[in-house]
N, C-alpha and C. Protein backbone atom coordinates (compact mmCIF):
# COMPACT_ATOMS: atom_id res chain seq x y z
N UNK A 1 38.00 -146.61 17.05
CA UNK A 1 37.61 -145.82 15.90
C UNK A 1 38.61 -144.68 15.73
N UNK A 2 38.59 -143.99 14.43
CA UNK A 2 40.05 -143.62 14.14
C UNK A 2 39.35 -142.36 13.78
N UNK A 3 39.95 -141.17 13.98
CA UNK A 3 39.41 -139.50 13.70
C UNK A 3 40.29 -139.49 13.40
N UNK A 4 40.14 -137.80 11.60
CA UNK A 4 41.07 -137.43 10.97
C UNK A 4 40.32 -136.18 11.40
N UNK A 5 40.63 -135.44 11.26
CA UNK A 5 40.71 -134.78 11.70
C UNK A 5 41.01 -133.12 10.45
N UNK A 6 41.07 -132.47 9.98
CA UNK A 6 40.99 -131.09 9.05
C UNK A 6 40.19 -129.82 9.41
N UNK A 7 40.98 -129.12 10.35
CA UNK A 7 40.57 -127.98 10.34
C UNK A 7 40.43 -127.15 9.81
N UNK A 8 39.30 -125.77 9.23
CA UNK A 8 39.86 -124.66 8.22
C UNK A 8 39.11 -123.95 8.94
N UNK A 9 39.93 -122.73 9.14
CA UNK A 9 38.45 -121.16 9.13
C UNK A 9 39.50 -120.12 8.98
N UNK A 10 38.52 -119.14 8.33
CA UNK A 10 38.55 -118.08 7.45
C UNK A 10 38.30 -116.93 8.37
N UNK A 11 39.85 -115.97 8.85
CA UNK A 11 38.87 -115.03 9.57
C UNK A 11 39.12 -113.39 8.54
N UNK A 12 37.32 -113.69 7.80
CA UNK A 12 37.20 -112.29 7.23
C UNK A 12 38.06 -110.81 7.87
N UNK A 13 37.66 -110.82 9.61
CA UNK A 13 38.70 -109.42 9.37
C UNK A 13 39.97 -109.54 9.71
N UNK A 14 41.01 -110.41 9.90
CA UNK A 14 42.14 -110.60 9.81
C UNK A 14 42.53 -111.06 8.62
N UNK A 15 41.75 -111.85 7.88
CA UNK A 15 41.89 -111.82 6.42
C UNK A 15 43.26 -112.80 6.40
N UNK A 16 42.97 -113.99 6.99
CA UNK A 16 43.64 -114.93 7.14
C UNK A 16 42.76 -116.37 7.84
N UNK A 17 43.94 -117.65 7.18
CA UNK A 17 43.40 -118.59 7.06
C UNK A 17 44.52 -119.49 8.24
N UNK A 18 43.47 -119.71 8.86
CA UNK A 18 44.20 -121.21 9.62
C UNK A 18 43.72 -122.96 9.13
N UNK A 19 44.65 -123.33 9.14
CA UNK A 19 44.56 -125.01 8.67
C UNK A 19 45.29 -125.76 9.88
N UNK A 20 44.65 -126.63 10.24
CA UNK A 20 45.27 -127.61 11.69
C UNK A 20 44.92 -128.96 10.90
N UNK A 21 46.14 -129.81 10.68
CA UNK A 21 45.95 -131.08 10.37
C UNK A 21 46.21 -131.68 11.25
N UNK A 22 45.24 -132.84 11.60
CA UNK A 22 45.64 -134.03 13.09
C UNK A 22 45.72 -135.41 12.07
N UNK A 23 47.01 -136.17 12.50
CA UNK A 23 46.89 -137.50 12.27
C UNK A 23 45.55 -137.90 12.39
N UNK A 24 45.29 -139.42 11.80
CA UNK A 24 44.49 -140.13 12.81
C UNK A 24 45.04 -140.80 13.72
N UNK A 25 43.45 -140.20 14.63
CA UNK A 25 43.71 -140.20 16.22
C UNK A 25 42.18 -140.44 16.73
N UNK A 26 42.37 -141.90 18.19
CA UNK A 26 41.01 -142.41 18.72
C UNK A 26 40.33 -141.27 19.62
N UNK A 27 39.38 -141.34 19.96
CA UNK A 27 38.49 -140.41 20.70
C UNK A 27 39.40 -139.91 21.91
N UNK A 28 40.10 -140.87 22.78
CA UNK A 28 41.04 -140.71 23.44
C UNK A 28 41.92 -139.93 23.64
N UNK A 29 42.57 -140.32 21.95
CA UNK A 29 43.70 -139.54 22.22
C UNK A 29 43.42 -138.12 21.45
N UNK A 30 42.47 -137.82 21.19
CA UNK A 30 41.64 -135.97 20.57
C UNK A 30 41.71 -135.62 21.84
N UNK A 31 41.19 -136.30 22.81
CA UNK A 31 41.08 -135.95 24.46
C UNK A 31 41.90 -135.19 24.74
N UNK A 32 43.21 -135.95 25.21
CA UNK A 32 44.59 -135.80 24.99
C UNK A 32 44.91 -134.51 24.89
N UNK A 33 45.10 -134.42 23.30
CA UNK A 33 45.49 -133.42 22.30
C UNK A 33 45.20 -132.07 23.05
N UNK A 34 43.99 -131.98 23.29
CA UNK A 34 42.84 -130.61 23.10
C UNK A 34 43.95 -129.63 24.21
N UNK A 35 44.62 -130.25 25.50
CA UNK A 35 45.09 -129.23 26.07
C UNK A 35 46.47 -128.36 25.24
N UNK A 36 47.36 -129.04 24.29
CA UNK A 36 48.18 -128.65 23.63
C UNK A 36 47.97 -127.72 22.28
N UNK A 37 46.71 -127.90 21.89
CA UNK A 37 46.27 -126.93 21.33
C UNK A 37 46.21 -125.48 21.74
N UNK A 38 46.58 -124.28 20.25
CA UNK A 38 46.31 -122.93 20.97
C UNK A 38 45.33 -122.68 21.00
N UNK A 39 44.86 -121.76 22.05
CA UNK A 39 43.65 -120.99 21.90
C UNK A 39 42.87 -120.91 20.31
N UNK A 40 43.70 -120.09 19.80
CA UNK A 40 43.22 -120.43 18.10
C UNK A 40 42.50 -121.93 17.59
N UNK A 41 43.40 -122.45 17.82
CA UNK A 41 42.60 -124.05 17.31
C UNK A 41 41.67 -124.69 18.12
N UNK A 42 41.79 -124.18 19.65
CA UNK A 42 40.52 -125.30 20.11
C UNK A 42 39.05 -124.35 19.37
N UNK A 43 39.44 -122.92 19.64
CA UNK A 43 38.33 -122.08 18.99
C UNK A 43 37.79 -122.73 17.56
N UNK A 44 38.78 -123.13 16.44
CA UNK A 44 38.40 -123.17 15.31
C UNK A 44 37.50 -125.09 15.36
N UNK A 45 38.30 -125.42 16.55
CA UNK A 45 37.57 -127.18 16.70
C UNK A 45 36.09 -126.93 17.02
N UNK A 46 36.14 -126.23 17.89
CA UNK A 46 34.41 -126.11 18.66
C UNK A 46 33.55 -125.74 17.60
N UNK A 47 34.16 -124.46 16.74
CA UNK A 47 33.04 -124.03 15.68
C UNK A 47 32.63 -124.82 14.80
N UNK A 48 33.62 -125.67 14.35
CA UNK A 48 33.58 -126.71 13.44
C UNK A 48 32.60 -128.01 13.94
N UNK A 49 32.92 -128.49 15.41
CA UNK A 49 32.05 -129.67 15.80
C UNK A 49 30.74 -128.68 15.83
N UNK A 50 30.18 -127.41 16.43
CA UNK A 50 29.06 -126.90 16.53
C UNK A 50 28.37 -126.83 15.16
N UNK A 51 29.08 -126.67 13.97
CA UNK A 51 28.80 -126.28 12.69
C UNK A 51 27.92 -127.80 12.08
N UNK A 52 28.82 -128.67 12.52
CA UNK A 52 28.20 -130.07 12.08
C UNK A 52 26.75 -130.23 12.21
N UNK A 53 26.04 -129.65 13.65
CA UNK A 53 24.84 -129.93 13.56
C UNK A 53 23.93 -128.88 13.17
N UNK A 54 24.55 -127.93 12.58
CA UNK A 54 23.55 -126.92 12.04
C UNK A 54 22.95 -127.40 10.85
N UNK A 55 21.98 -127.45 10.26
CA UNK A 55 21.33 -127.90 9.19
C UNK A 55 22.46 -126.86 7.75
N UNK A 56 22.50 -127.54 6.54
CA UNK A 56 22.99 -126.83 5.32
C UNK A 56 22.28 -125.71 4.94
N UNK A 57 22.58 -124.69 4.52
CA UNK A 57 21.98 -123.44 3.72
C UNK A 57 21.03 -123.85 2.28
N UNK A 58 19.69 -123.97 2.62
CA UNK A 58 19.45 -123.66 1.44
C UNK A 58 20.36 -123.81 -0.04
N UNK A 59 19.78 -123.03 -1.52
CA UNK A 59 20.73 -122.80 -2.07
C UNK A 59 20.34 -121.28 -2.22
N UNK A 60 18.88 -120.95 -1.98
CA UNK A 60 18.94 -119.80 -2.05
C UNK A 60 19.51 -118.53 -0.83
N UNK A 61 19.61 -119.67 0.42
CA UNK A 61 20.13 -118.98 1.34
C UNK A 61 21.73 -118.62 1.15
N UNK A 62 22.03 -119.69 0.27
CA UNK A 62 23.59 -119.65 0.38
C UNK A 62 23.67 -118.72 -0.36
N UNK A 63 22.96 -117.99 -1.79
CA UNK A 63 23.07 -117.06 -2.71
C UNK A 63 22.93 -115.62 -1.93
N UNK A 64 21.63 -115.87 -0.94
CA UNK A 64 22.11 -114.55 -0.45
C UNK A 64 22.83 -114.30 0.78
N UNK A 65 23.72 -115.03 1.45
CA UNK A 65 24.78 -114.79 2.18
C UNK A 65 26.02 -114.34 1.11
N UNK A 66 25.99 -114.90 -0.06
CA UNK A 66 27.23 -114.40 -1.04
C UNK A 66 26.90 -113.48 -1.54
N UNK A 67 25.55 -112.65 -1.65
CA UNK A 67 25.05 -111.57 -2.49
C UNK A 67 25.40 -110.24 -1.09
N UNK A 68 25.42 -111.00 0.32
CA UNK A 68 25.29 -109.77 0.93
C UNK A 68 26.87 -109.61 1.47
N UNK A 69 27.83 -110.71 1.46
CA UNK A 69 29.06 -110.59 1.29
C UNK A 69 29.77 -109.91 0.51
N UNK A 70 29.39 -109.69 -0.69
CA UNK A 70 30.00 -109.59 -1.88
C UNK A 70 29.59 -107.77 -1.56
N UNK A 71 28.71 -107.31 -1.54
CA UNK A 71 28.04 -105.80 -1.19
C UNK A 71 28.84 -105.32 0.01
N UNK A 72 29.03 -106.02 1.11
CA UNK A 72 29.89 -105.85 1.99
C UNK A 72 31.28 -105.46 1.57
N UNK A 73 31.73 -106.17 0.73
CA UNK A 73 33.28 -106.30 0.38
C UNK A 73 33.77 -105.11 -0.59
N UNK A 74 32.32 -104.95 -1.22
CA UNK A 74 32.56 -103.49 -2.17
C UNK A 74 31.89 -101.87 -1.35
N UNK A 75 31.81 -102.42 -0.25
CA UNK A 75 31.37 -100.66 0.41
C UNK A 75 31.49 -101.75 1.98
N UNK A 76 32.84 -101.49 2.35
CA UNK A 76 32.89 -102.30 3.71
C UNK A 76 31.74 -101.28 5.00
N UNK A 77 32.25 -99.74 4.52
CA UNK A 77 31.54 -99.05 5.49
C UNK A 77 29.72 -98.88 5.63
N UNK A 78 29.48 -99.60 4.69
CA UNK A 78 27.85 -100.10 5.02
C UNK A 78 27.53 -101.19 6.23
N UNK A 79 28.54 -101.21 6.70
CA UNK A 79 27.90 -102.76 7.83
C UNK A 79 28.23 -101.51 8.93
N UNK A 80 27.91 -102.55 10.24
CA UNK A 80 27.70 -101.60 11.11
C UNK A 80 28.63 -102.58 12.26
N UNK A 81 29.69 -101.55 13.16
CA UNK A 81 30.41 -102.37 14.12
C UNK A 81 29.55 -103.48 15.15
N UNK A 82 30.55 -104.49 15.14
CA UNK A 82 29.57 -104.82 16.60
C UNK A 82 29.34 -104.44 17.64
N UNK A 83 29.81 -103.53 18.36
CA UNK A 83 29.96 -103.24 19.87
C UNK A 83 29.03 -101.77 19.61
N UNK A 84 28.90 -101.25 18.40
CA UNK A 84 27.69 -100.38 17.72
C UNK A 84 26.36 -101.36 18.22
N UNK A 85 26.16 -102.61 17.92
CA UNK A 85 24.76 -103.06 17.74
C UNK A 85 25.06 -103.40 19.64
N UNK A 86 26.13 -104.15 19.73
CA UNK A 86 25.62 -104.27 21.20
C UNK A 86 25.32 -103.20 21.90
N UNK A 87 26.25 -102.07 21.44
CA UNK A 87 25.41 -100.81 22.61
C UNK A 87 23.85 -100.66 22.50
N UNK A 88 23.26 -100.62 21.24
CA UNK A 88 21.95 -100.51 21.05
C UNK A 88 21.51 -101.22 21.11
N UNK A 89 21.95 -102.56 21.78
CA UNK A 89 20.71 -103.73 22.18
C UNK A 89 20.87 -103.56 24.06
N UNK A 90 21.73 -103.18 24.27
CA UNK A 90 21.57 -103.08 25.81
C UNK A 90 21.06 -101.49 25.95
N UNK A 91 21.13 -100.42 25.00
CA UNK A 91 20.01 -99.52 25.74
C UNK A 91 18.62 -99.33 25.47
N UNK A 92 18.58 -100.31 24.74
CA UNK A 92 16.20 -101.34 24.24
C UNK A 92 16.64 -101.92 25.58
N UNK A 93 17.27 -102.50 26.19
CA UNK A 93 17.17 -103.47 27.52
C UNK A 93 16.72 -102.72 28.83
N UNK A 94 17.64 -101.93 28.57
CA UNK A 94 17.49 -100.48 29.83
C UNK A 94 15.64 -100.16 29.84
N UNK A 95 15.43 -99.77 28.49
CA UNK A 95 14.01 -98.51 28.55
C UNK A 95 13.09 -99.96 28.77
């Protein structure tokens, strides 16, 4: 059996796009491959095979992931860092 293979992801804060095209290629030889890959791409493979089994968005879910994107993009400083939320989830852990 023959895999094609099209990678894409979007990284919002680098604000850049990676694309990895693979021939087709048997289960085997993806095997293969995976050690010659960079860091970057096995990352963007895993999210992608993990993504497959997540169920689709809604349509209203998908409206408001773009409604709260879009609010994001026009007042970036309304979101809150991450290493902000992780500190405050490990000191609820502490008490």
């Amino acid at each position: 059996m023959a895999l094609h293979f099209v990678i894409r992801s979007f990284d919002l804060l680098k604000n850049s796009c990676i694309v990895v095209k693979l021939s087709p290629m048997s289960f085997n030889e993806v095997i293969a491959e995976l050690p010659r890959l960079t860091f970057d791409e096995r990352q963007i493979l895993i999210r992608r095979a993990l993504e497959l089994d997540d169920p689709p968005l809604s349509a209203a879910d998908e409206e408001l992931v773009e409604a709260r994107l879009a609010e994001h993009h026009s007042d970036p400083s309304s979101s809150v860092p991450l290493n902000e939320i992780k500190r405050g989830l490990r000191s609820r852990s502490k008490s």
